[in-house]
N, C-alpha and C. Protein backbone atom coordinates (compact mmCIF):
# COMPACT_ATOMS: atom_id res chain seq x y z
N UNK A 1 230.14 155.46 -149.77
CA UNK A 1 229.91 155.38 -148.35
C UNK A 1 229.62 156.77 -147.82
N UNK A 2 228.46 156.95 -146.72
CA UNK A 2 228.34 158.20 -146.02
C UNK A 2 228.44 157.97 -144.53
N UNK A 3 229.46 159.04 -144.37
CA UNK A 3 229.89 158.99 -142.23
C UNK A 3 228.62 158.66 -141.84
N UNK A 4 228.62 158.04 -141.35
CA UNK A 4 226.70 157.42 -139.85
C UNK A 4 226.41 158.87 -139.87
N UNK A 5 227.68 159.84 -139.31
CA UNK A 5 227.07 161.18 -138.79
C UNK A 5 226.08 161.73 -139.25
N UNK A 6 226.87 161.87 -140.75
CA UNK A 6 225.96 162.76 -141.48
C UNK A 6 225.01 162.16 -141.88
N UNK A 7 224.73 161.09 -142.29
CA UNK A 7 223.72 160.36 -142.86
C UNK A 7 222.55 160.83 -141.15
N UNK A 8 222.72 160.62 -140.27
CA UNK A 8 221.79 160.63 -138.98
C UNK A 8 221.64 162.06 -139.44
N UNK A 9 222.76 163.11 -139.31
CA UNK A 9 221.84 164.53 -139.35
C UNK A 9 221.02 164.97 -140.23
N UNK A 10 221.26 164.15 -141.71
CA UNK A 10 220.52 164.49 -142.51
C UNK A 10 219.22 163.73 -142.08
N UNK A 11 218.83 162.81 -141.87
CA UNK A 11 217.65 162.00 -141.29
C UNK A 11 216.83 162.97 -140.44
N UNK A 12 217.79 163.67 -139.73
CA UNK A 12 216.80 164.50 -138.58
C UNK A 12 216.45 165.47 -139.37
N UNK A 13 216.89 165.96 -140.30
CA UNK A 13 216.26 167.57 -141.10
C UNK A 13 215.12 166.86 -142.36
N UNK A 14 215.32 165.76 -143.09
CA UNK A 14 214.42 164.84 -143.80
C UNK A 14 213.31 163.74 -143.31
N UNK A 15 212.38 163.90 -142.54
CA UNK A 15 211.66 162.80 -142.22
C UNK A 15 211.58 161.97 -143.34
N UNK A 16 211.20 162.18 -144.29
CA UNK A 16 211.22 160.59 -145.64
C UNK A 16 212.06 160.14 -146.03
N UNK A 17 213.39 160.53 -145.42
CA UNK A 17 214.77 160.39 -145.93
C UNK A 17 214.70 159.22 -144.37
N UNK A 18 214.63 160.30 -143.51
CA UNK A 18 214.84 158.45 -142.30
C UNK A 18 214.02 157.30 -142.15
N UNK A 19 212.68 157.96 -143.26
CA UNK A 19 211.69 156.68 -142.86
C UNK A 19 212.10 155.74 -143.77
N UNK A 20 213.05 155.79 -145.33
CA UNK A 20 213.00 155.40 -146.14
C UNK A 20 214.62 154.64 -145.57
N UNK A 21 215.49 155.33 -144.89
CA UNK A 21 216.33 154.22 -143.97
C UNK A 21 216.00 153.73 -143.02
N UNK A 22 215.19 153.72 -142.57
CA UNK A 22 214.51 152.83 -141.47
C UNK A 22 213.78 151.71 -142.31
N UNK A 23 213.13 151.87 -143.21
CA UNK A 23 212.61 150.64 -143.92
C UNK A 23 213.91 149.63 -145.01
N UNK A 24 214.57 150.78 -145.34
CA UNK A 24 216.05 149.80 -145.99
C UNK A 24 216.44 149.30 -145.21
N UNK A 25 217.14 149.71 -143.70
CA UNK A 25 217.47 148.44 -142.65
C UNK A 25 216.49 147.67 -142.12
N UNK A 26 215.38 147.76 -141.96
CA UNK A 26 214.25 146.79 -142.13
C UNK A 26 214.51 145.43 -142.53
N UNK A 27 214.52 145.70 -143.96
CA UNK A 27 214.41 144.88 -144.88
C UNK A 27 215.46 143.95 -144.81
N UNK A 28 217.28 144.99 -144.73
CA UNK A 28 218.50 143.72 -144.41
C UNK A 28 218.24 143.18 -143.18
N UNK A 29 217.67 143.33 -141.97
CA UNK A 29 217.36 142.75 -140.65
C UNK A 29 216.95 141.41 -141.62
N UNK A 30 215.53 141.73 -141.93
CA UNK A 30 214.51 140.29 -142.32
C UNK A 30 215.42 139.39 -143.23
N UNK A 31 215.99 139.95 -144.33
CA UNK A 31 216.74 139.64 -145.33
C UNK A 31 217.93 138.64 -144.32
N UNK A 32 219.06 139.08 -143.59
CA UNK A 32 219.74 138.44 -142.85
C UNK A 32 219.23 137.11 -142.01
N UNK A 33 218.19 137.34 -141.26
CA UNK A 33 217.21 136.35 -140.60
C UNK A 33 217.41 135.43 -141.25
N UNK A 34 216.62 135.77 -142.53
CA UNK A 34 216.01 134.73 -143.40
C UNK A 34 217.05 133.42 -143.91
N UNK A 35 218.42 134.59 -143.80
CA UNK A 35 219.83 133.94 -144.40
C UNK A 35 220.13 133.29 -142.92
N UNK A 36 220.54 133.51 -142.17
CA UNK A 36 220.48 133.05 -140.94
C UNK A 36 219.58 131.71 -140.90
N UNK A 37 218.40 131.49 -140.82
CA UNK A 37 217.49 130.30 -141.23
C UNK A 37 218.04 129.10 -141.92
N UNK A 38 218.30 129.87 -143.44
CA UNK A 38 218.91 128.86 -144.37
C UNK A 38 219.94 128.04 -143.98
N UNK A 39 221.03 128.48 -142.83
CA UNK A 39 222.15 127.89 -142.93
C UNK A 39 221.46 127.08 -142.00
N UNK A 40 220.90 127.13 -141.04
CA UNK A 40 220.52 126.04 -140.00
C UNK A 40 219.46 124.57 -140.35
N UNK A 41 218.64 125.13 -141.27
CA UNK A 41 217.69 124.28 -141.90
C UNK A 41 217.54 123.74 -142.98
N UNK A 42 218.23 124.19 -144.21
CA UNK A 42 218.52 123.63 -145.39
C UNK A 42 219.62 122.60 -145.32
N UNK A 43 219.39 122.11 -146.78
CA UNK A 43 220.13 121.41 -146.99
C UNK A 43 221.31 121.80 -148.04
N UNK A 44 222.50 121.63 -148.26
CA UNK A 44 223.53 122.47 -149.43
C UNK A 44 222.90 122.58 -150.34
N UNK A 45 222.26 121.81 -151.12
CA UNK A 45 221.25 122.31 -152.45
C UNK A 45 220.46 123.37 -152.28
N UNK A 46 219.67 122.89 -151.25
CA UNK A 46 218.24 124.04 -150.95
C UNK A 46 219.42 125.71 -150.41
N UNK A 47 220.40 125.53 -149.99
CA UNK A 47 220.81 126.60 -149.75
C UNK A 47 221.33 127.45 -150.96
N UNK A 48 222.16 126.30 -151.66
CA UNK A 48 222.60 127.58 -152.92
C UNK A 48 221.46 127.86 -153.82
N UNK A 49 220.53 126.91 -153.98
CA UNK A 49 219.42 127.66 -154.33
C UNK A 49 218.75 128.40 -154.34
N UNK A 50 218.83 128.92 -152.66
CA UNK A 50 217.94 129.76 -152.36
C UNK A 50 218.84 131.09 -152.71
N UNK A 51 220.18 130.65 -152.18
CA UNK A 51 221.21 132.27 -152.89
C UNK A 51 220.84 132.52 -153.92
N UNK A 52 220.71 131.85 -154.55
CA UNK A 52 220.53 131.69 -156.38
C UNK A 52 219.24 132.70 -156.46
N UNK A 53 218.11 131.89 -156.19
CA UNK A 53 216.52 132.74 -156.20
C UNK A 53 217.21 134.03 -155.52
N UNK A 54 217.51 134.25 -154.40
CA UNK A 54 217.64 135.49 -153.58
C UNK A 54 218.26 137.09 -154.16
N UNK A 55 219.34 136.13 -154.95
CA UNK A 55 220.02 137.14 -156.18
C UNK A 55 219.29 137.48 -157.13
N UNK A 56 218.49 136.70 -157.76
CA UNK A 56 218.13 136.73 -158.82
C UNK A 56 216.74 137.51 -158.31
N UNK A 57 216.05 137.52 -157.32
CA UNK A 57 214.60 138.76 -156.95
C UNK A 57 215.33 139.86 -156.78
N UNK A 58 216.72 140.19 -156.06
CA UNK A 58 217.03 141.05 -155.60
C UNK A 58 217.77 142.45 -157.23
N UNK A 59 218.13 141.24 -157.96
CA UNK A 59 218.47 142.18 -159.49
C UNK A 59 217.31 142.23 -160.06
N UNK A 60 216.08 141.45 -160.40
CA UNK A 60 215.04 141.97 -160.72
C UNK A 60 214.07 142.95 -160.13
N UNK A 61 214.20 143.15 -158.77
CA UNK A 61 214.00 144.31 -158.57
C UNK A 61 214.69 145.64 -158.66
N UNK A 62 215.83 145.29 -158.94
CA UNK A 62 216.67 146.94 -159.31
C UNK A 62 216.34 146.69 -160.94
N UNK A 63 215.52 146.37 -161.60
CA UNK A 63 215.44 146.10 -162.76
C UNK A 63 216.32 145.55 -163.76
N UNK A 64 217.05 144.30 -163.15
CA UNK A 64 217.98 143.86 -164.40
C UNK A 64 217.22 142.29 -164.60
N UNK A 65 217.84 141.74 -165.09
CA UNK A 65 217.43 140.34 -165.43
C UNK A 65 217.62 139.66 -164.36
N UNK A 66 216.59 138.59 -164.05
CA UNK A 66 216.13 137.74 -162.93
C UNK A 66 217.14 136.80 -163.26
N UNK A 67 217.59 136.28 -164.55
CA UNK A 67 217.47 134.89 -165.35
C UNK A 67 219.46 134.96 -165.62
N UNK A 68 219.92 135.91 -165.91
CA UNK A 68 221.41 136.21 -166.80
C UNK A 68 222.06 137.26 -166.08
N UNK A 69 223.10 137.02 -165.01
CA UNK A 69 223.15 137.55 -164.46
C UNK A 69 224.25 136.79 -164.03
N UNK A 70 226.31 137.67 -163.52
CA UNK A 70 227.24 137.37 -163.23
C UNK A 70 227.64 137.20 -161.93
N UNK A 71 227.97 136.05 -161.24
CA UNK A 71 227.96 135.86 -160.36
C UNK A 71 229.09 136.29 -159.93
N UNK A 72 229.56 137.02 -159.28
CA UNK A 72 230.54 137.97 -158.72
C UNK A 72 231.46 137.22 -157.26
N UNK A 73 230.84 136.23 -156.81
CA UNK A 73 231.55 135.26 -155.43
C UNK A 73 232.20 134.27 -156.16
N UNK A 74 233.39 133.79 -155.74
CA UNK A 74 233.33 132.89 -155.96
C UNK A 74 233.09 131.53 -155.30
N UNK A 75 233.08 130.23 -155.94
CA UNK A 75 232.55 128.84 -155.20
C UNK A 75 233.44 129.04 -153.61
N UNK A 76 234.47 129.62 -153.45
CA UNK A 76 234.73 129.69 -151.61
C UNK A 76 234.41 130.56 -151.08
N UNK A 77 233.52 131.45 -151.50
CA UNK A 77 232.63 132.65 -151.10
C UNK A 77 231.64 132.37 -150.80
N UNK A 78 231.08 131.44 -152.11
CA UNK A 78 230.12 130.81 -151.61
C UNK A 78 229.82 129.97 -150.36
N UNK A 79 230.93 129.11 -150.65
CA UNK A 79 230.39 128.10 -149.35
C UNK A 79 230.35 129.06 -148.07
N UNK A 80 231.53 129.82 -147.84
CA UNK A 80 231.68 130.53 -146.83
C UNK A 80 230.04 131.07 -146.28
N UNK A 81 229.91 131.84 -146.85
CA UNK A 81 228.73 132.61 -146.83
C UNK A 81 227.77 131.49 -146.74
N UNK A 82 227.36 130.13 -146.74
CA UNK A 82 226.34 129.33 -146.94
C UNK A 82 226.76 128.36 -145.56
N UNK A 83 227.91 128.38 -145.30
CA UNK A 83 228.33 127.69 -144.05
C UNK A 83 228.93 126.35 -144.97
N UNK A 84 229.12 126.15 -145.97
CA UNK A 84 229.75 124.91 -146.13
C UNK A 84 231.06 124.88 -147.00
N UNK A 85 231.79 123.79 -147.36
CA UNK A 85 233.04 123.55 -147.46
C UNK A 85 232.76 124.29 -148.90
N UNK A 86 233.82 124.52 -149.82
CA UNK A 86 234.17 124.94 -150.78
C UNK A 86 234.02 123.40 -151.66
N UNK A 87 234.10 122.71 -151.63
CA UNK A 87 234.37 121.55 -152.58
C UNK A 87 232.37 121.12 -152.11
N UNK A 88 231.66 121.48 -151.18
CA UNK A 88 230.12 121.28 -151.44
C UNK A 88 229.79 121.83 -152.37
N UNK A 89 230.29 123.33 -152.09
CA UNK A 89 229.83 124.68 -152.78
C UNK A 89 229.49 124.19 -154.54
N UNK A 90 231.11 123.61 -155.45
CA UNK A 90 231.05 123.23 -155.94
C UNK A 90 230.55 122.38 -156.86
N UNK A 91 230.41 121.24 -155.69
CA UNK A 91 230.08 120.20 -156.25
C UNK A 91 227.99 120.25 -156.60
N UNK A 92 227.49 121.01 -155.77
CA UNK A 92 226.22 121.16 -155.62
C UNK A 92 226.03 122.75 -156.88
N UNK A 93 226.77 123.48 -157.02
CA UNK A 93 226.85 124.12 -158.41
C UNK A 93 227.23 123.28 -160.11
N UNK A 94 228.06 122.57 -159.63
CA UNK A 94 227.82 121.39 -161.08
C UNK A 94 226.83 120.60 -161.09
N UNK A 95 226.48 120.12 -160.04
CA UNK A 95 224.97 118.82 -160.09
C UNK A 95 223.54 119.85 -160.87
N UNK A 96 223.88 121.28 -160.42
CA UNK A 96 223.05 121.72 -161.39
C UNK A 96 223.34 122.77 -162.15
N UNK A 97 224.20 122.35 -162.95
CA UNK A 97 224.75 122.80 -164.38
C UNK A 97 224.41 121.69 -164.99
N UNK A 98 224.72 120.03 -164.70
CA UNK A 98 224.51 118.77 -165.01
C UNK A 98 222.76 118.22 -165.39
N UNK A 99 221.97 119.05 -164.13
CA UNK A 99 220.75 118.64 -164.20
C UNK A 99 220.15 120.14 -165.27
N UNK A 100 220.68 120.87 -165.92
CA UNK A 100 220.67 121.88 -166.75
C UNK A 100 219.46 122.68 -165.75
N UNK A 101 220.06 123.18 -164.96
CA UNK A 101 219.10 124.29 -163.92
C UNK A 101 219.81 125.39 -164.00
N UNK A 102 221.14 125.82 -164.17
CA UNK A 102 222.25 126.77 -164.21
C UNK A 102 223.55 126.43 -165.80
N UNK A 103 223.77 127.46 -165.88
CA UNK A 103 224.62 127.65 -166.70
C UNK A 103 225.88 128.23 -165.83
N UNK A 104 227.02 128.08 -165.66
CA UNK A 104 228.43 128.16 -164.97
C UNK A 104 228.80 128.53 -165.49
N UNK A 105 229.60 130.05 -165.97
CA UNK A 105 230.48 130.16 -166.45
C UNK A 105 231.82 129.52 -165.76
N UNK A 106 232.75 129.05 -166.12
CA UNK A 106 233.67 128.04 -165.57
C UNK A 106 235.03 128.57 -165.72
N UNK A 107 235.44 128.95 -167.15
CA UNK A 107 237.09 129.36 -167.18
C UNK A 107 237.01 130.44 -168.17
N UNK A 108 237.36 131.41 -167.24
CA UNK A 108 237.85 132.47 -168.37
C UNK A 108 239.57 132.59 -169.11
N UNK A 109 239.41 132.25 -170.25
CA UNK A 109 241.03 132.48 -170.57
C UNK A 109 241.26 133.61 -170.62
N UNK A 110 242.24 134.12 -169.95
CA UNK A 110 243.05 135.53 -170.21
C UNK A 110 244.32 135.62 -171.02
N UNK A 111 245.33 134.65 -171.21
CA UNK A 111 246.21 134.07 -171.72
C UNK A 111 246.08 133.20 -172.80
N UNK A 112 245.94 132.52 -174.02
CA UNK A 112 245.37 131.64 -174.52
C UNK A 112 246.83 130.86 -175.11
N UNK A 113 247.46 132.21 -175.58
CA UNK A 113 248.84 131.89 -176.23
C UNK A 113 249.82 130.94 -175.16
N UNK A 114 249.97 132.18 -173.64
CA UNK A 114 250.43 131.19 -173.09
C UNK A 114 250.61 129.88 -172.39
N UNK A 115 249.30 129.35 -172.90
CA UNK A 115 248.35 128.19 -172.17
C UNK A 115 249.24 127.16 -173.15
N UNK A 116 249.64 127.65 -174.61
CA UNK A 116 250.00 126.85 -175.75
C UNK A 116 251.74 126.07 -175.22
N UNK A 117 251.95 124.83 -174.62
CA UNK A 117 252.48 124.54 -173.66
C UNK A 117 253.58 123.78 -174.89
């Protein structure tokens, strides 16, 4: 993280330094919109989908894989962030693990021994 301050004073002594934050907040403006949109007009599928695509342009452009890639929210993060219940979130993330569109990682054991009941 950098104080607003300094980040602004440095902007005023760098012109390509503020034009190049002026076009990064640009971009989250449109980017937000766009998310903004989704929740009003989609449907729960078309929405986590579109998270899905959205993630997946946004790591292929920092150059990682479009395709394999850890999803870091979880399903009540998700919904949150998508406007819907946690058990949609879900249930519309298995329908396509089911229709083989996604792969889920699902349970990580950390314990295995003590699982042995």
């Amino acid at each position: 993280m950098i104080p607003f301050h300094l980040l602004e004073a440095l902007c005023r002594e760098v012109k390509s330094l503020q034009q190049h934050v002026h076009k990064m907040m640009s971009a989250e403006i449109v980017r937000e919109t766009g998310q903004m949109m989704l929740l009003g007009n989609l449907s729960a599928e078309q929405r986590v989908a579109a998270l899905l695509q959205n993630i997946s342009r946004r790591l292929q452009h920092r150059g990682y894989s479009a395709t394999c890639f850890t999803l870091r929210m979880t399903r009540e993060d998700i919904g949150s962030y998508l406007g819907m219940t946690l058990e949609t979130a879900s249930r519309t993330l298995s329908r396509f693990q089911q229709e083989g569109l996604v792969r889920v990682q699902q349970i990580e054991l950390l314990d295995l021994e003590a699982l042995d009941l």
